[in-house]
Protein backbone atom coordinates (compact mmCIF):
# COMPACT_ATOMS: atom_id res chain seq x y z
CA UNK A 1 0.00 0.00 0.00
CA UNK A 2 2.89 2.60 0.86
CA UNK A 3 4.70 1.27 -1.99
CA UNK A 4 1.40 2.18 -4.34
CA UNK A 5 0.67 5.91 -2.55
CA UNK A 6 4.78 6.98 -3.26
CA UNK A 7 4.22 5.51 -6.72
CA UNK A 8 1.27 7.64 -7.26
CA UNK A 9 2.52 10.92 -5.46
CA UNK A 10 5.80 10.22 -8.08
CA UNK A 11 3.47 10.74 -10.82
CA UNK A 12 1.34 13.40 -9.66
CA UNK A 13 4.66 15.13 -9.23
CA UNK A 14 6.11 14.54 -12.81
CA UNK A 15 2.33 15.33 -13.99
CA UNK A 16 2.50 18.71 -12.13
CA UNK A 17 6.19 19.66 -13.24
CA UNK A 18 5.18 18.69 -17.22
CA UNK A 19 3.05 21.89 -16.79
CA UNK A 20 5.51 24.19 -15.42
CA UNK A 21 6.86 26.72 -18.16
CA UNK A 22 9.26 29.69 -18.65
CA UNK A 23 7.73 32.64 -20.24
CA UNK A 24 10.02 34.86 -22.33
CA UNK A 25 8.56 38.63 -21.54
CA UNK A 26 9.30 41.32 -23.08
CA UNK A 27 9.67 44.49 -21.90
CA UNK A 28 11.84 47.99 -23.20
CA UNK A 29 12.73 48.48 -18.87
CA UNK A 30 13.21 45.00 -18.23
CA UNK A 31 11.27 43.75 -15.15
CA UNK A 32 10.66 47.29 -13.80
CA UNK A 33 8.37 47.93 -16.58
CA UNK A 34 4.31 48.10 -17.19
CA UNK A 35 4.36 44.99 -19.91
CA UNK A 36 6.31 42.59 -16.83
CA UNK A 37 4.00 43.80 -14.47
CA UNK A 38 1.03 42.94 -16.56
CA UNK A 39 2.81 39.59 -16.70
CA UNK A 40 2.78 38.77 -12.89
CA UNK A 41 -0.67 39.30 -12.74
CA UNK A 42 -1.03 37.16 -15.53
CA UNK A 43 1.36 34.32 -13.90
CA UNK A 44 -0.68 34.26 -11.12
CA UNK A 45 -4.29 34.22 -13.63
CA UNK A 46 -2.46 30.93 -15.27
CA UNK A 47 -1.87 28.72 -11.88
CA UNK A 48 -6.24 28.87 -12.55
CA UNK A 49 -5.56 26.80 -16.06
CA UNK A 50 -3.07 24.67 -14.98
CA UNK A 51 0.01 26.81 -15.88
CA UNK A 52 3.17 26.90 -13.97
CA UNK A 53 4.95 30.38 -15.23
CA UNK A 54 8.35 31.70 -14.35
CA UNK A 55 8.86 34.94 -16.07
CA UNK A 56 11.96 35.74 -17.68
CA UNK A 57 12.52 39.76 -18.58
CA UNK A 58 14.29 40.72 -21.61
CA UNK A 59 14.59 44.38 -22.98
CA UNK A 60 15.91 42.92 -26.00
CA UNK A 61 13.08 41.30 -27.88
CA UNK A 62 15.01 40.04 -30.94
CA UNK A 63 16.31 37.63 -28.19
CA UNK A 64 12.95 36.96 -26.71
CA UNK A 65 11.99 36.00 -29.93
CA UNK A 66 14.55 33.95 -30.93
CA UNK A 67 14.58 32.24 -27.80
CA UNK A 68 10.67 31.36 -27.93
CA UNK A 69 11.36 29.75 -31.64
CA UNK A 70 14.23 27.92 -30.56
CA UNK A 71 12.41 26.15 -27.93
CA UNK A 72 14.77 27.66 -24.99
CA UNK A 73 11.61 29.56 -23.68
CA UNK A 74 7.58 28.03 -23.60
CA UNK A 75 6.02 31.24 -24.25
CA UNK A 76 7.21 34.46 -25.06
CA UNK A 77 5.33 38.25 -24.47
CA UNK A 78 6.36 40.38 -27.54
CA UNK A 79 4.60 43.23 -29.89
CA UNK A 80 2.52 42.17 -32.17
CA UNK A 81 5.15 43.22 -34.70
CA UNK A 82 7.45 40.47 -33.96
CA UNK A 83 4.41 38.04 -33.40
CA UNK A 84 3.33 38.15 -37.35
CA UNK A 85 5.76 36.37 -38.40
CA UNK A 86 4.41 33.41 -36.12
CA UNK A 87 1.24 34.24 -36.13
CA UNK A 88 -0.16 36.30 -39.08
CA UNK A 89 -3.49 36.56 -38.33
CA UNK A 90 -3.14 38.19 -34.88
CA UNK A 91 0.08 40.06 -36.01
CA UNK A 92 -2.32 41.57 -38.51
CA UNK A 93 -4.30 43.59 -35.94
CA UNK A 94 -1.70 46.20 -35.95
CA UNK A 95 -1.99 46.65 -39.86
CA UNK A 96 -1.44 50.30 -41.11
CA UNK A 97 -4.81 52.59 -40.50
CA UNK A 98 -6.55 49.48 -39.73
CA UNK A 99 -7.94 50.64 -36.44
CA UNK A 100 -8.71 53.91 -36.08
CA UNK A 101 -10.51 54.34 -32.58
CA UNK A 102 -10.20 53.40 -28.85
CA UNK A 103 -13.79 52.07 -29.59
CA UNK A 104 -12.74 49.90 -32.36
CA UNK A 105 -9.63 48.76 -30.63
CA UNK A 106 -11.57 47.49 -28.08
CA UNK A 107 -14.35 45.14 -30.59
CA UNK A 108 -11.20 43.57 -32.03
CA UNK A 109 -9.25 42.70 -29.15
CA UNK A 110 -12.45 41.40 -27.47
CA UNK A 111 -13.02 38.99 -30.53
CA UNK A 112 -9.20 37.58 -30.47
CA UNK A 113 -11.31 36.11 -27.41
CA UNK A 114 -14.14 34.38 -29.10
CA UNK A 115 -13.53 30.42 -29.47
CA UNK A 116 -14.99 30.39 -32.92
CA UNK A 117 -11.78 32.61 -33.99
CA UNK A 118 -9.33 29.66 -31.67
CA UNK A 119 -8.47 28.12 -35.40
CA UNK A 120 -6.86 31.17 -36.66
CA UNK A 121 -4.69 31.34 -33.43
CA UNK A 122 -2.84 28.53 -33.67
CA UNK A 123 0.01 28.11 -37.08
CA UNK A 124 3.38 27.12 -37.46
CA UNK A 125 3.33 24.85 -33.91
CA UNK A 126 2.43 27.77 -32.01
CA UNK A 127 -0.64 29.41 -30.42
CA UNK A 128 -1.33 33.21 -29.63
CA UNK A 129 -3.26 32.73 -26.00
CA UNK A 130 -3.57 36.55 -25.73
CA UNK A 131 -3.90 39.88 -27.43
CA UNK A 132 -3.82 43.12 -25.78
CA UNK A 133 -3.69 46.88 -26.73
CA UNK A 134 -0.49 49.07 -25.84
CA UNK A 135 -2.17 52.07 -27.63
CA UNK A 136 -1.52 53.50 -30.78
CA UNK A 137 1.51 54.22 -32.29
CA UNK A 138 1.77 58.31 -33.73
CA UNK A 139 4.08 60.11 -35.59
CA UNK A 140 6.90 61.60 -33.00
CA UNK A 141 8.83 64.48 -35.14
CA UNK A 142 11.43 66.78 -33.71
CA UNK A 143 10.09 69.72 -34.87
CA UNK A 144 6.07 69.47 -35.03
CA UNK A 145 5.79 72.65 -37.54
CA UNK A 146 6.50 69.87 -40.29
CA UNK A 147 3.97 68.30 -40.41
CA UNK A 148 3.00 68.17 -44.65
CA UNK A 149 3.94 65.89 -47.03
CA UNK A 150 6.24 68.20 -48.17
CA UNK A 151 8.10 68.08 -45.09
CA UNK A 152 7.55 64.45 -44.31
CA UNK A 153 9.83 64.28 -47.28
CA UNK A 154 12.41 65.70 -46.14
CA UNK A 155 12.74 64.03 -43.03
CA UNK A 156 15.24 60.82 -41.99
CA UNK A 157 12.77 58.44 -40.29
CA UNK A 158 13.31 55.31 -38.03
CA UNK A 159 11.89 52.16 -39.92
CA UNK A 160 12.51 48.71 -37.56
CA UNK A 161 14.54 46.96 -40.00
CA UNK A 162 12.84 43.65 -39.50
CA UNK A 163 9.49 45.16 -41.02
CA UNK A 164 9.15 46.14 -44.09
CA UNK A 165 5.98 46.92 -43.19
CA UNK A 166 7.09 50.27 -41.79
CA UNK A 167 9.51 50.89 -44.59
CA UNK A 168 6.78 50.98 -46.99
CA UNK A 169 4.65 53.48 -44.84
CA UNK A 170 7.36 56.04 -44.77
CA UNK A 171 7.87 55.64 -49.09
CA UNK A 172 4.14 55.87 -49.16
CA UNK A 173 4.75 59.43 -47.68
CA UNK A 174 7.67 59.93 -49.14
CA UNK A 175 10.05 60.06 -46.76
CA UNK A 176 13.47 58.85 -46.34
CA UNK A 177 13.39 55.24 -44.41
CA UNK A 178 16.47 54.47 -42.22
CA UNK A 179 16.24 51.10 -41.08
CA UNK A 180 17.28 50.60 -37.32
CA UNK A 181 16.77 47.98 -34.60
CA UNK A 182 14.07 48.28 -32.01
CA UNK A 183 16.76 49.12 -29.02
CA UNK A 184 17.96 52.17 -31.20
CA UNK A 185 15.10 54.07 -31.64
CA UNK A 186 15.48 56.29 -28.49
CA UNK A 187 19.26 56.54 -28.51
CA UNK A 188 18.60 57.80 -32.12
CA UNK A 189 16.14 59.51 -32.26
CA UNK A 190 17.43 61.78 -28.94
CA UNK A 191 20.91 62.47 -30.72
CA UNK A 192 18.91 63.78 -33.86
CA UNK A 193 20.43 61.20 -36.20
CA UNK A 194 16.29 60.66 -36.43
CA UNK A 195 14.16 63.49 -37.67
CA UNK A 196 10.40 60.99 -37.03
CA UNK A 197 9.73 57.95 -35.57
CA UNK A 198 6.30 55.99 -35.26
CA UNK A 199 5.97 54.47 -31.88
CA UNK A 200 3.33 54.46 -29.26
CA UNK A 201 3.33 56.78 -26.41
CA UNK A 202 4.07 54.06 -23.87
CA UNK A 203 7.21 54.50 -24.90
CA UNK A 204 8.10 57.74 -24.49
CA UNK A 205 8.85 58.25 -20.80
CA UNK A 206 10.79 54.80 -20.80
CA UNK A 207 12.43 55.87 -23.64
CA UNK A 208 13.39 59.13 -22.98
CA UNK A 209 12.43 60.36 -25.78
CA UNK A 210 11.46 64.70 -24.66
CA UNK A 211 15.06 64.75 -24.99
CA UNK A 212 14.86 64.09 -29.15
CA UNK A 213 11.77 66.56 -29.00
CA UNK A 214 13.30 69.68 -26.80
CA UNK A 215 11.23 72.66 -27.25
CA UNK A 216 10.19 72.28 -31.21
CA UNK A 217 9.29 68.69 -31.04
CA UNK A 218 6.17 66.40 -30.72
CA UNK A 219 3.60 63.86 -31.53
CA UNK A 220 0.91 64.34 -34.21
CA UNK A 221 -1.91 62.36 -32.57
CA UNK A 222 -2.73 60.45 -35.76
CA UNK A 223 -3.39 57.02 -35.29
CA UNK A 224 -1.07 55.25 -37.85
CA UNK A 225 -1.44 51.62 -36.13
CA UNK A 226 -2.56 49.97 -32.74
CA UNK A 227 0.05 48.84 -31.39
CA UNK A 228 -0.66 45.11 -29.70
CA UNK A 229 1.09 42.88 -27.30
CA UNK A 230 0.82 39.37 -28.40
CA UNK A 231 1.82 36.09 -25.65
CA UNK A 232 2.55 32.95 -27.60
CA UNK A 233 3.25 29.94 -26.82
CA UNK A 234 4.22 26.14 -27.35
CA UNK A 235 0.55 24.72 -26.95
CA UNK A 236 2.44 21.26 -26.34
CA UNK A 237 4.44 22.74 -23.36
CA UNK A 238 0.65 23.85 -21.78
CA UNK A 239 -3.02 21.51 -20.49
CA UNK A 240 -5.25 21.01 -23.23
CA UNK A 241 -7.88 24.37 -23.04
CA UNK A 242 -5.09 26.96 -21.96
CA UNK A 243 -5.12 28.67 -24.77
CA UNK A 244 -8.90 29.68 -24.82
CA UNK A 245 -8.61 30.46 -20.87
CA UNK A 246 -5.68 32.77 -21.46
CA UNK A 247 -7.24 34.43 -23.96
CA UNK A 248 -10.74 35.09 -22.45
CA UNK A 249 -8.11 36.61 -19.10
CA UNK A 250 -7.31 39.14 -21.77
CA UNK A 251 -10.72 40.15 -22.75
CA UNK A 252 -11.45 40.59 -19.54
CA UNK A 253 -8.26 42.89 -18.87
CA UNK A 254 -9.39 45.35 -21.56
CA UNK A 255 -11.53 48.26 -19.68
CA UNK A 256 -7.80 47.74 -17.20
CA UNK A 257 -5.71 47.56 -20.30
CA UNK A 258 -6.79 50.35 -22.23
CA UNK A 259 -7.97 53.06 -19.20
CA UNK A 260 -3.48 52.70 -18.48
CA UNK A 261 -2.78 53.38 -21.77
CA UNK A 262 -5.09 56.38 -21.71
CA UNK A 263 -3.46 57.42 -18.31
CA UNK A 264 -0.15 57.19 -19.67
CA UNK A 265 -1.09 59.52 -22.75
CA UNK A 266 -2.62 61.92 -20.77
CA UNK A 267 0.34 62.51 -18.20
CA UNK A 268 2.33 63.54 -21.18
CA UNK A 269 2.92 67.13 -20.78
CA UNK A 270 0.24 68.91 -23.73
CA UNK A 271 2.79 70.87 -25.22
CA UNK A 272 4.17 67.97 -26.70
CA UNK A 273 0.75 66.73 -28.38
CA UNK A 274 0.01 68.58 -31.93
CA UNK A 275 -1.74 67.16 -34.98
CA UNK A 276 -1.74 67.26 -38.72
CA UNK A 277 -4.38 69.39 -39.91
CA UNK A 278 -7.37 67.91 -40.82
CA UNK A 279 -7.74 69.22 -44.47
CA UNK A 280 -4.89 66.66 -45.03
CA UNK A 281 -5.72 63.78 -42.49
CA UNK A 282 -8.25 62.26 -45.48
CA UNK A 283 -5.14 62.28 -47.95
CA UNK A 284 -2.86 60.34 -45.52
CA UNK A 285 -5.58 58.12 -44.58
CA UNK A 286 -5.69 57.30 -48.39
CA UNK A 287 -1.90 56.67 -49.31
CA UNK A 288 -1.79 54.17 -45.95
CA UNK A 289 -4.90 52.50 -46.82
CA UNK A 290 -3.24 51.53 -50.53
CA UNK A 291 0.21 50.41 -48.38
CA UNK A 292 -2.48 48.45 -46.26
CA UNK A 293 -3.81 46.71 -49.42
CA UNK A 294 -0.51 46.20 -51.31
CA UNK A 295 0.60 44.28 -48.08
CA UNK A 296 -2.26 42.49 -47.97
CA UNK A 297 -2.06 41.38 -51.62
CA UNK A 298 1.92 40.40 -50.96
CA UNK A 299 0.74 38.09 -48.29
CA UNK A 300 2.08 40.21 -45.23
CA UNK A 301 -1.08 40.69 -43.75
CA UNK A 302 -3.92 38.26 -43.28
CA UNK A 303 -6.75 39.25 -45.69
CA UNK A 304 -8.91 37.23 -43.47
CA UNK A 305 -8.43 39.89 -40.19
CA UNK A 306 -8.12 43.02 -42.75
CA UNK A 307 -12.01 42.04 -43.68
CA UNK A 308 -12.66 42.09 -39.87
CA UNK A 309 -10.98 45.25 -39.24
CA UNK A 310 -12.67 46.93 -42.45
CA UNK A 311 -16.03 45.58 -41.02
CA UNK A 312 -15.21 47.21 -37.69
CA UNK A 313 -14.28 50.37 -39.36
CA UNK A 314 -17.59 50.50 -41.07
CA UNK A 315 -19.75 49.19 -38.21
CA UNK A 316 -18.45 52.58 -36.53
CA UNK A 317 -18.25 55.21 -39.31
CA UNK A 318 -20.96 53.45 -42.41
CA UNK A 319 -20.95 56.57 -44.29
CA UNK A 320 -16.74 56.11 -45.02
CA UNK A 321 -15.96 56.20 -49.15
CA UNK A 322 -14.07 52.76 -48.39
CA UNK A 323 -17.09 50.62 -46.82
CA UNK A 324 -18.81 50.09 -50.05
CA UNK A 325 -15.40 49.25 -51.71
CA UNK A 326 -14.71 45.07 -52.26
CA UNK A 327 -10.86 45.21 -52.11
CA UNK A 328 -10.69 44.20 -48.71
C-alpha cells in the first residue's frame, strides 16, 4: 500500500512539473516595466488553467523571440510586430490605418477572445493565448511645424529593420526610411540622427524620448497603427484548453488595459501633443490605406483579419468612401 501511494505521489509530481513553463517577456525596462507587471498578474491568472509560469525579462526582444522559436523559452510576451511572423493573423491587428478608434480597438481585441476565432490562433506549432492593446503608435517628429507631405519628405525616419511593413509606410509618404533595430530608436532619435519615428506613447517616458523633441518637437496624434502585445506559446508545453482560458483573461483585462494606456497619454505634458491638420488627415488616410492593401495582396497581412478590421471600421463610421469598396 505505501509502496502504491509513493508511486502515485511520483506521478502526480512529474504530472504537475510537465506543466511548469518559462515565459520569455518582453519588456523595453526589463522587469521594472508596465508589460512585466502585466505579466505577474497574468502568472498568477495561469496557476487557474493549470500553468506553472516563471517569467523571464528581456529588454531585447530580438532575443525573446529567438529564444521562444528555438524552444529555450515556452512562451514568449512580444509586440505584435514580432508576433506576425508566427502568427499572421493576430500580427495583422496592428496593420497600417486598420484601427482607427479606442472604440474599435476594443471590438477587435475582445473577438481575439471568441472560441470560434481559436483556429486562426494557432500556425506554425504555435498558439497566440492573448492579445492586448499598448495604444496607438503616432508620428513623433522633432520639430512638429512639419507636419505636410512636403516636409515628411524631407525628413530621416526610423523604420525597424525587421518590417518592411514600416519601410513601406514612410515611401508611401515619401520620406526617407532608415532602417534601425528596435533598441535604437530612443538613442537615435534623442541624438537627432532621427528626424520621425512611429511608436506608441508608452514608450516615451521609458524611452526618454522629450530629450529628441526639446522645445520644437512632438507627436501628431494620428493614429497610424494599434500597437498590440501578443503572448505565444508552445501549446504542447501547456493543459489542453489553456489557450482559450488565457485568452478570455485578456478580454477581460481590456476596460484595465486600455484606461493605463489612456493614463499614460494623458500625463504627457500637452505641449508635446500637436496634430496634422485635418484638411490633409483624409489624404494620408488614403496613401496608408493603398500600403495596407498592397501588403495584404503580398501576403504580409492576413486578408482574413483586414475584412474584420474593415467591417469594424464601417460598423463605426458606415458613411466612409471605403465601406462600399470590395478590395478588402
Amino acid at each position: 500500500m505505501n509502496i502504491k501511494m509513493i508511486v502515485a505521489g511520483s506521478l502526480a509530481v512529474v504530472a504537475t512539473s510537465s506543466y511548469a513553463q518559462t515565459l520569455c517577456v518582453f519588456d523595453p525596462l526589463g522587469s521594472q516595466g508596465d508589460n512585466f507587471s502585466l505579466m505577474k498578474d497574468y502568472a498568477v491568472a495561469a496557476k487557474q488553467w493549470g500553468g506553472d509560469l516563471t517569467l523571464k525579462p528581456y529588454s531585447d526582444e530580438k532575443l525573446a523571440t529567438n529564444d521562444f522559436k528555438s524552444g529555450k523559452c515556452d512562451g514568449a510576451a512580444i509586440t505584435g510586430i514580432r508576433a506576425r511572423a508566427i502568427n499572421e493573423f493576430a500580427g495583422t491587428i496592428s496593420a497600417v490605418t486598420g484601427i482607427l478608434t479606442n472604440e474599435q480597438s476594443k471590438t477587435v481585441l475582445a473577438l481575439a477572445g471568441n472560441p470560434k476565432l481559436a483556429p486562426d490562433m494557432q500556425s506554425k506549432g504555435s498558439e497566440v493565448v492573448g492579445v492586448t492593446s499598448l495604444g496607438f503608435a503616432y508620428l513623433m517628429v522633432n520639430d512638429r511645424s512639419k507636419n505636410t507631405m512636403d516636409a515628411i519628405s524631407k525628413m530621416r525616419v526610423g523604420t525597424l529593420s525587421y518590417d518592411k511593413v514600416q519601410q513601406i509606410i514612410i515611401e508611401k509618404l515619401g520620406g526617407k526610411a532608415v532602417p534601425i533595430e528596435l533598441s535604437e530608436v530612443g538613442s537615435k532619435f534623442n541624438s537627432g540622427q532621427l528626424d520621425m519615428i512611429i511608436v506608441p506613447a508608452v514608450a516615451f517616458k521609458p524611452l526618454e524620448l522629450f530629450k529628441g523633441m526639446g522645445t520644437q518637437g512632438g507627436i501628431f496624434k494620428f493614429p497610424v497603427a494599434l500597437t498590440t502585445y501578443v503572448v505565444v506559446t508552445h501549446p504542447d508545453k501547456f493543459p489542453d484548453g489553456y489557450g482559450q482560458s488565457s485568452r478570455s483573461w485578456f478580454v477581460g483585462q481590456l476596460d484595465h488595459q486600455l484606461g493605463t494606456v489612456n493614463k499614460i497619454e494623458k500625463s504627457i505634458d500637452p505641449r508635446y501633443w500637436g496634430n496634422i491638420p485635418t484638411n490633409l488627415q483624409p489624404g494620408y488616410l488614403r496613401l496608408l490605406r493603398e500600403a495596407r492593401l498592397s501588403l495584404t495582396r503580398d501576403g504580409v497581412y492576413s486578408k482574413k483579419m483586414i475584412g474584420i478590421l474593415k467591417k469594424i471600421r464601417c460598423r463605426q463610421d458606415p458613411a466612409n468612401y471605403e465601406c462600399p469598396l470590395k478590395d478588402e
